[in-house]
Protein backbone atom coordinates (compact mmCIF):
# COMPACT_ATOMS: atom_id res chain seq x y z
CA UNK A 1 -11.51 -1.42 0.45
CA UNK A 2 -14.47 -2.77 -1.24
CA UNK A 3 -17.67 -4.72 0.07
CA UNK A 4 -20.75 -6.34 -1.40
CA UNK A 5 -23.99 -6.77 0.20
CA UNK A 6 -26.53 -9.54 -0.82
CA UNK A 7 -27.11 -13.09 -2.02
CA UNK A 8 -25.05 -15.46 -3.14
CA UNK A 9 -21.24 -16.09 -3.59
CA UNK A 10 -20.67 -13.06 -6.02
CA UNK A 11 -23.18 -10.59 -3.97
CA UNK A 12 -21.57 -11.46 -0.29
CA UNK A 13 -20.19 -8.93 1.74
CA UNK A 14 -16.74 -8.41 1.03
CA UNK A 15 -14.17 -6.05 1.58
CA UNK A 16 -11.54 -4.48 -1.62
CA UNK A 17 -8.74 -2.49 -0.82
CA UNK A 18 -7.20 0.11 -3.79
CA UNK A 19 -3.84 0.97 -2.87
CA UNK A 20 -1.29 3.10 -4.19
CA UNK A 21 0.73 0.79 -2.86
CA UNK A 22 -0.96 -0.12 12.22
CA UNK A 23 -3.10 -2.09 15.18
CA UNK A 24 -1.36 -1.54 18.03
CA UNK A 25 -1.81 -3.97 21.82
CA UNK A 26 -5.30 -2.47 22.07
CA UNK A 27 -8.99 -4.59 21.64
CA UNK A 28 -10.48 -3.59 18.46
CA UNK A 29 -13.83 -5.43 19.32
CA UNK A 30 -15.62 -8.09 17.30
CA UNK A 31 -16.43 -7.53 13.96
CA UNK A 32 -17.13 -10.49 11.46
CA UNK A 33 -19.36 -8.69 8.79
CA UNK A 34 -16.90 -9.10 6.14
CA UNK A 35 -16.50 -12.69 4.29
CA UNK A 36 -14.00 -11.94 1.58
CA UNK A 37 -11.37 -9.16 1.03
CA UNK A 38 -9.91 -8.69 -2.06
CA UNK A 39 -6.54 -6.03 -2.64
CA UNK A 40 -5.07 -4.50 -5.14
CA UNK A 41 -1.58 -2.23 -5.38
CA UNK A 42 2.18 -2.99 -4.35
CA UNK A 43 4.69 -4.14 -2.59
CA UNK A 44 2.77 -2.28 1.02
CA UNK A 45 0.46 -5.07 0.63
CA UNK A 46 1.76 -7.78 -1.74
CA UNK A 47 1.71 -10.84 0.53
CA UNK A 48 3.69 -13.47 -2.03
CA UNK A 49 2.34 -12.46 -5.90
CA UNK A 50 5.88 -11.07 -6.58
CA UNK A 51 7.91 -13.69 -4.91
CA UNK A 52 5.69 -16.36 -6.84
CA UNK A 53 6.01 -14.65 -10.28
CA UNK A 54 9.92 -14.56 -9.85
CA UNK A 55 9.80 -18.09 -9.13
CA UNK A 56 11.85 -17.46 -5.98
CA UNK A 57 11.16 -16.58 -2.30
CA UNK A 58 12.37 -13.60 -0.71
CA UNK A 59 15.35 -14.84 2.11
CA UNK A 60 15.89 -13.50 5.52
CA UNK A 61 15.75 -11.62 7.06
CA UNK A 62 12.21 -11.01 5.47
CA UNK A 63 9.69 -11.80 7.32
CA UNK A 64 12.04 -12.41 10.51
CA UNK A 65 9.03 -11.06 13.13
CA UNK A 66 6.11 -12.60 12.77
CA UNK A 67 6.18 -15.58 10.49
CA UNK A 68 9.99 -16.09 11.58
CA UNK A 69 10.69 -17.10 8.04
CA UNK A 70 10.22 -15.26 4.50
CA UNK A 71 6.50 -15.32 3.00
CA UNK A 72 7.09 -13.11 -0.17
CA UNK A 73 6.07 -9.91 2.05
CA UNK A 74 8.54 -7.15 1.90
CA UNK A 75 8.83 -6.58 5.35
CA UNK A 76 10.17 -8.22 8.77
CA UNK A 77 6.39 -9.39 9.25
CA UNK A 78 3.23 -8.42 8.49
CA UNK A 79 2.44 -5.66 5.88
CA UNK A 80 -1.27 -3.32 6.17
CA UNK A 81 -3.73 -5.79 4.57
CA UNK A 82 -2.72 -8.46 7.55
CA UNK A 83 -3.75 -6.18 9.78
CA UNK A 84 -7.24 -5.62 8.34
CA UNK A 85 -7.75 -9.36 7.80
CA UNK A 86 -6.85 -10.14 11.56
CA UNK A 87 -8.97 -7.19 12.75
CA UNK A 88 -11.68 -8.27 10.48
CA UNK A 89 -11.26 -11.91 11.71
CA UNK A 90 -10.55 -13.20 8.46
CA UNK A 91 -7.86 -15.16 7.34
CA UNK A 92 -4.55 -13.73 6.16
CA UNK A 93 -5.27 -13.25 2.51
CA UNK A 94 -3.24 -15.33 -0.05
CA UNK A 95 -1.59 -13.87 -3.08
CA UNK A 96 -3.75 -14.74 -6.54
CA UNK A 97 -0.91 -16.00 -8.81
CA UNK A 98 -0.19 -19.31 -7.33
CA UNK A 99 -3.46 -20.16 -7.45
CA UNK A 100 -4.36 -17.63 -9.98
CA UNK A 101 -6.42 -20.33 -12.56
CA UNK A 102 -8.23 -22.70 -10.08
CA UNK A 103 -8.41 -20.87 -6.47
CA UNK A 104 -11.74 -20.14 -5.30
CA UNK A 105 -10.48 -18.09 -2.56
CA UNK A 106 -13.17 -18.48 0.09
CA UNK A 107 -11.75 -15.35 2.20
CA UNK A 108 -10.47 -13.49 -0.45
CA UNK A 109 -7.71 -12.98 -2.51
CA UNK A 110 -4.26 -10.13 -2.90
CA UNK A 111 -3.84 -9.30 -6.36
CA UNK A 112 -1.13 -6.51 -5.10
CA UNK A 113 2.55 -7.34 -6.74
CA UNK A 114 5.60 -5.03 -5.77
CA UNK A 115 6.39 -2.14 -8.61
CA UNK A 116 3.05 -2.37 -9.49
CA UNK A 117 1.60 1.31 -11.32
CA UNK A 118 -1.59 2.72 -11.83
CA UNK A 119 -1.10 3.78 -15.58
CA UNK A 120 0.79 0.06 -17.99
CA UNK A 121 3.51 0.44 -19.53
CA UNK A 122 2.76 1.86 -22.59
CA UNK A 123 1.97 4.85 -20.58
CA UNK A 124 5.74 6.08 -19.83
CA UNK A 125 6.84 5.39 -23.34
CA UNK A 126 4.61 8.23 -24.32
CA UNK A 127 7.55 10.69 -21.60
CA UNK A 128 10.22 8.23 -23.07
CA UNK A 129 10.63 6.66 -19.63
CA UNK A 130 10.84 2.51 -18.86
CA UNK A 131 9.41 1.32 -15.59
CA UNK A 132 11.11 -1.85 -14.60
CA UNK A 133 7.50 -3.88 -13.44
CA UNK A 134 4.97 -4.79 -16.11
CA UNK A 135 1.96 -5.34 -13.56
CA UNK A 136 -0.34 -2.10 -13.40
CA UNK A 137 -3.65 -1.60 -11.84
CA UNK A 138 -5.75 -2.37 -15.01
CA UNK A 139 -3.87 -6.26 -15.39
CA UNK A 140 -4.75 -6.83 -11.53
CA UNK A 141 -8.25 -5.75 -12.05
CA UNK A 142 -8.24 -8.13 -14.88
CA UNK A 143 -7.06 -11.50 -12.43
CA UNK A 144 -9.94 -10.05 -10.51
CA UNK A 145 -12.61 -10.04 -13.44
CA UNK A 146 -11.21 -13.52 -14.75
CA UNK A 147 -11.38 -14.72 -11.10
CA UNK A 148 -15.53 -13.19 -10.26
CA UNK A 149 -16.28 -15.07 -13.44
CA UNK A 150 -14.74 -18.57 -12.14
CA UNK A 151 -16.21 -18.20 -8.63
CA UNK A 152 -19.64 -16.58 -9.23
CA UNK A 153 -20.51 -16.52 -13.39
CA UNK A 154 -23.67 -16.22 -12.87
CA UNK A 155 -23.66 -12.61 -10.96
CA UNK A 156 -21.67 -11.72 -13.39
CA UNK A 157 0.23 2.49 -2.53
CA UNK A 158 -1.79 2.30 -6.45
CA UNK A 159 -0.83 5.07 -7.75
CA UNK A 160 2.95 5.89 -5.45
CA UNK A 161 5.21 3.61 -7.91
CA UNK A 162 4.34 6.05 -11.19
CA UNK A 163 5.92 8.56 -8.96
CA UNK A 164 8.64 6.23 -7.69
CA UNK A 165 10.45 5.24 -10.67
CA UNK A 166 10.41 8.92 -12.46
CA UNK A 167 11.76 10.35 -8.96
CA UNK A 168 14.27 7.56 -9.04
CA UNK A 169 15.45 7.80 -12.40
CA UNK A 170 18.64 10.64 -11.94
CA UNK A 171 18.17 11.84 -15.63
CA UNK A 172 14.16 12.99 -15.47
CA UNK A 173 13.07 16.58 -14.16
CA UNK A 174 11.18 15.68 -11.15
CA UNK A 175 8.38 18.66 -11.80
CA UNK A 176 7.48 16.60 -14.88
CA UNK A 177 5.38 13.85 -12.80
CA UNK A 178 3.08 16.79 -11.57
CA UNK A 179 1.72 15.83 -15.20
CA UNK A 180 0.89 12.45 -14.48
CA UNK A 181 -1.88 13.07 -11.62
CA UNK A 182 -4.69 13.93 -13.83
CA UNK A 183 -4.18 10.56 -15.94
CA UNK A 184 -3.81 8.00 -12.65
CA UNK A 185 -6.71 9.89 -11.03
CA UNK A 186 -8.97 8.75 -13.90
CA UNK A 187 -7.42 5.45 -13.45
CA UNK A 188 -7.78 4.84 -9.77
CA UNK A 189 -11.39 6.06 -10.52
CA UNK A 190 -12.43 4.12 -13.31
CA UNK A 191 -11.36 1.30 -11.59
CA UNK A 192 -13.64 2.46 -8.09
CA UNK A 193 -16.51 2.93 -10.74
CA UNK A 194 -16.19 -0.94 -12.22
CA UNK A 195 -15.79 -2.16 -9.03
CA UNK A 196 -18.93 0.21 -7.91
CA UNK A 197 -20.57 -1.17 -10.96
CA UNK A 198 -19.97 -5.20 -9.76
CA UNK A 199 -21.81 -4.23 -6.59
CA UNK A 200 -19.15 -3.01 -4.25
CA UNK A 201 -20.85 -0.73 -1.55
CA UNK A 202 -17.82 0.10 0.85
CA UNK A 203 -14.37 1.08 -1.27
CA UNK A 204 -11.48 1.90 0.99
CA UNK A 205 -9.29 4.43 -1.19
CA UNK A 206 -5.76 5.35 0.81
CA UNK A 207 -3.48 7.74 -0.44
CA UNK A 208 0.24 8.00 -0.41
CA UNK A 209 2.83 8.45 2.06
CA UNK A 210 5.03 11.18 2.79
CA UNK A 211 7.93 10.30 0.38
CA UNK A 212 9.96 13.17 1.88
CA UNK A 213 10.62 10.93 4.74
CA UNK A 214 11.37 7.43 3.48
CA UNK A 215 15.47 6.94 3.74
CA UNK A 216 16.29 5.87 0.20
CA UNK A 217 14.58 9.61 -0.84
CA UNK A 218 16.62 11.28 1.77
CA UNK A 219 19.35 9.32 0.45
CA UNK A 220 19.19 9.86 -3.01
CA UNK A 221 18.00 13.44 -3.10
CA UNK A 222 20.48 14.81 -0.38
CA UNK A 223 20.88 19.03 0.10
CA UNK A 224 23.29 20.90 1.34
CA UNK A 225 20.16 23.45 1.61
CA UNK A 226 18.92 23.56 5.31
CA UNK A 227 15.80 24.77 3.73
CA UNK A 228 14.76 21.64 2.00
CA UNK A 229 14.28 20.02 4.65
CA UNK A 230 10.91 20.21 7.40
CA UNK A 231 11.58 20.39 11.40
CA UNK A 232 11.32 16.35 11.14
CA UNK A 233 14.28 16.05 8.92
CA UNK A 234 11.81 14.89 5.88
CA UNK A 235 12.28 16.73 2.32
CA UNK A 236 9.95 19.43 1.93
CA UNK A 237 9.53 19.02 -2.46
CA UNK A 238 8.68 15.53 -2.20
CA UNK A 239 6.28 15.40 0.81
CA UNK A 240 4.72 18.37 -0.52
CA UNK A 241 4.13 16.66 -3.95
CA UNK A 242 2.98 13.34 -2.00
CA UNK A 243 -0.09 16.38 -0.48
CA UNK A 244 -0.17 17.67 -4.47
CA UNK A 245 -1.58 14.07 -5.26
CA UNK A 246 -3.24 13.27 -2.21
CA UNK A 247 -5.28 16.53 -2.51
CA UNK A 248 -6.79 15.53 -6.14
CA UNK A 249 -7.28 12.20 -4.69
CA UNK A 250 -9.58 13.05 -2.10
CA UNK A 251 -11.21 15.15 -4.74
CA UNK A 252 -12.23 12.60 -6.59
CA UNK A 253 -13.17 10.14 -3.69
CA UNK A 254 -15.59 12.92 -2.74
CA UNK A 255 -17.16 13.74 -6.38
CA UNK A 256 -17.88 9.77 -6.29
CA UNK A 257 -19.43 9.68 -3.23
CA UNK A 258 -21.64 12.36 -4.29
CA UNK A 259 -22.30 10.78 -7.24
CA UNK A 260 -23.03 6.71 -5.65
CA UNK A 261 -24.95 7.85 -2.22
CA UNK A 262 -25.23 4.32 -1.91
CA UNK A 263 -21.57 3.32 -1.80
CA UNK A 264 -19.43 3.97 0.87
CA UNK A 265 -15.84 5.32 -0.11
CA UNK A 266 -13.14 5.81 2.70
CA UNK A 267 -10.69 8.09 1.98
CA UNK A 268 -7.66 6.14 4.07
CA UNK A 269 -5.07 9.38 5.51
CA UNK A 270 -2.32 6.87 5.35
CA UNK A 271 0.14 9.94 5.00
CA UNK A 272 -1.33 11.47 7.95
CA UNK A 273 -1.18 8.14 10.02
CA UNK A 274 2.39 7.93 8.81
CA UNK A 275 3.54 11.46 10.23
CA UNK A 276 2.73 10.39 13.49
CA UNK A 277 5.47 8.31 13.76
CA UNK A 278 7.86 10.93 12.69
CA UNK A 279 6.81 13.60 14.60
CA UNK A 280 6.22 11.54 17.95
CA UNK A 281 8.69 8.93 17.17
CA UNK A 282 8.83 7.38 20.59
CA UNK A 283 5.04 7.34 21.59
CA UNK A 284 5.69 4.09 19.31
CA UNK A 285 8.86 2.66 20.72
CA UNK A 286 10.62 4.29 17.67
CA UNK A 287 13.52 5.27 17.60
CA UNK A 288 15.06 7.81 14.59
CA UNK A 289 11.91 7.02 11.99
CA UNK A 290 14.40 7.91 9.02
CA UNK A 291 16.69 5.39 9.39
CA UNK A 292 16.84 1.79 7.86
CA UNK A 293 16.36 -1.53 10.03
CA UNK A 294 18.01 -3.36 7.68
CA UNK A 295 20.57 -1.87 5.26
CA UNK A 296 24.37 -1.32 5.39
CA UNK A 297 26.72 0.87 7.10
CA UNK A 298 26.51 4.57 5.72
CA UNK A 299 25.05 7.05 7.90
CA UNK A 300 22.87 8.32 8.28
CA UNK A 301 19.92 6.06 6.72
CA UNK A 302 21.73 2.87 5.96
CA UNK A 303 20.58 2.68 2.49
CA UNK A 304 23.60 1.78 0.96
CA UNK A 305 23.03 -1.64 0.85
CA UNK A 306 20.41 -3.81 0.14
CA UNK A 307 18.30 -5.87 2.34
CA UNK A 308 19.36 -9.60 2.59
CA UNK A 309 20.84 -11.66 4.40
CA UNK A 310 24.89 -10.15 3.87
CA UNK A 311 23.10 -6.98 5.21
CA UNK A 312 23.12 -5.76 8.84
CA UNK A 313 20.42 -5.59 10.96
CA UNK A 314 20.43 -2.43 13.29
CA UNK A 315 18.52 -3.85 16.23
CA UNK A 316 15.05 -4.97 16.57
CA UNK A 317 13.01 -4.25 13.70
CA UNK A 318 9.94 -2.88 16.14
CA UNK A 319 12.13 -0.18 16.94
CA UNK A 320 12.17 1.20 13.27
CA UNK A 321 9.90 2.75 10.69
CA UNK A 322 11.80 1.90 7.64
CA UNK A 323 12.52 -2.03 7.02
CA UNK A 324 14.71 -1.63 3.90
CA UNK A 325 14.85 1.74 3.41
CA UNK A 326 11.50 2.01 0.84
CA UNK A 327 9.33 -0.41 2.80
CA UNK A 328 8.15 -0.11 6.02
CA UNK A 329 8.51 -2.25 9.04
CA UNK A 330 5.49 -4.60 10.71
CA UNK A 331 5.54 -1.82 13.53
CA UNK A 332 4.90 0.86 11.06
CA UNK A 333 1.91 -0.83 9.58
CA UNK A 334 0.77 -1.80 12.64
CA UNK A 335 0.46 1.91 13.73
CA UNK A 336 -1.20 2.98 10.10
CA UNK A 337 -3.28 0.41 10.42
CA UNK A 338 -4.65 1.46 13.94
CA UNK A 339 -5.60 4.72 12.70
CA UNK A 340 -7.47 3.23 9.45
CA UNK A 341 -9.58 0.51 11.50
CA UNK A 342 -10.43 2.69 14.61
CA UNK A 343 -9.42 6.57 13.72
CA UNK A 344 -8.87 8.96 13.19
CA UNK A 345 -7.03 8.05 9.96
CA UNK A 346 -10.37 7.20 7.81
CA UNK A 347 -13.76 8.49 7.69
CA UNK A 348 -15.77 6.52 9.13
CA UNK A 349 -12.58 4.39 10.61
CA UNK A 350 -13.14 0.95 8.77
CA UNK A 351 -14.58 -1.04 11.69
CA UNK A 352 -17.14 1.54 12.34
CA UNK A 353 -18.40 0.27 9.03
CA UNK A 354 -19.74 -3.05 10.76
């Protein structure tokens, strides 16, 4: 997350979150320093972008727990950035596209669209691989440029979907993506510098999840080896690769920070806030954290289907991590988000920053 301190529309404090792309029944206080927030990444956070560029609506059961209808969020209910919005006491924050030419976006605006990438297109051709999603960090920063030049002229989880669709495609050596953290670390941080550079003074910068442990990995990457799998049934390769990149990425948020003593950058553990729920499962009213809410019938992760409404629904979405098998459920955002906004997931945790 991002926010900008001083006069005027452009220079008012607001809040950015870079993604990659949990409050729980406790009071997180008051807060109200924040007047706009402004997101980029995936489907974690996209709140409508995708649905609206597809010209459709997601169907239910999306959005069954909260809303009680579909919104474009790929979840049963709310996804992280809700969470910050509410606990910032700002609006929920509309996707850009609809409104992409004309919005002014008083509170903010989500330029996050699911299978979005740090690195475009043109990127994978270079490893003779095709991702599936044209929208990449640097065309969401753009809609953000085109958008501070509307609204102010005068003044002036990305990162975990590179990995996702070389992991996913069955005929790519999965040691090969190793290659690709160098060139999306100087992406994520070229984009922290311009966004530094616009007169952002608080940047929150999560990482990514612990891939090892989301069904449709377990699924697709099944062993007969007892040894590739961790005491929590996760797969060791993959949620040690998630650390691989997570490690350079705090790197870098550090080597900024030394470098901009002015900004604030909050390195966001959202892998470690994420672990708690599948080590201590049913501190949250989880049950099994590897299996999918809504899916089909295979055991053990239900991932053989895909979520709609022909698909069955296991029980009550706030006793599941996984919504659909890739996504999580509002409950599992809910708990992330508890640990970014009051610790011990982020340092300082986000409303400390107040």
């Amino acid at each position: 997350m991002v926010c900008f301190r001083g006069q005027g529309v452009f220079n008012s404090l607001r809040v950015f979150l870079i993604s990659i792309i949990l409050l729980l029944n406790v009071s997180v206080g008051l807060c109200g320093c924040y007047k706009r927030i402004f997101s980029f990444g995936d489907s974690i956070i996209d709140t409508g972008n995708f649905a609206n560029g597809k010209g459709s609506l997601m169907e239910f059961p999306f959005g069954m727990t909260y809303f009680h209808r579909p919104t474009g969020r790929i979840s049963d209910g709310r996804v992280l950035v809700d969470f910050y919005a509410q606990a910032l006491q700002l609006p929920l924050l509309p996707p850009n596209l609809p409104e992409k030419d004309t919005g002014m976006f008083p509170n903010g605006a989500n330029f996050a669209v699911f299978g979005s990438t740090a690195m475009p297109p043109d990127y994978f051709r270079r490893w003779n691989h095709k991702v599936p999603m044209p929208c990449h960090l640097g065309m969401q920063m753009g809609w953000f440029k085109d958008l501070m030049h509307r609204i102010a002229p005068r003044d002036g989880e990305i990162g975990g979907n590179d990995y996702n669709f070389w992991f996913n495609d069955g005929s790519k050596p999965r040691e090969v993506a190793a290659q690709f953290i160098p060139d999306i670390m100087a992406t994520i941080g070229s984009s922290i510098k311009e966004l530094i550079a616009m007169g952002a003074r608080v940047i929150v910068i999560p990482n990514n999840f612990p891939i090892g442990c989301v069904p449709a990995y377990l699924s697709q990457h099944k062993s007969n080896n007892h040894a590739d799998y961790d005491e929590h049934g996760c797969l060791r390769w993959f949620n040690d690769f998630s650390q691989r990149h997570n490690q350079e990425l705090r790197g870098m948020v550090n080597r900024l920070s030394v470098q901009n003593p002015g900004v604030k950058l909050i390195y966001a553990d959202y892998y470690g806030a994420a672990m708690e729920f599948m080590k201590y499962p049913h501190r949250f009213g989880i049950g099994d954290p590897l299996t999918t809410c809504c899916g089909g019938d295979q055991q053990p992760y239900h991932t053989d289907k895909l979520c709609n409404k022909r698909a069955r629904i296991w029980g009550n979405p706030s006793g599941f991590a996984s919504w659909d098998g890739m996504h999580m459920t509002e409950k599992a955002y809910q708990v992330i988000s508890h640990g970014v906004l009051n610790g011990p997931f982020a340092n300082p945790p986000l409303l400390r920053t107040c």
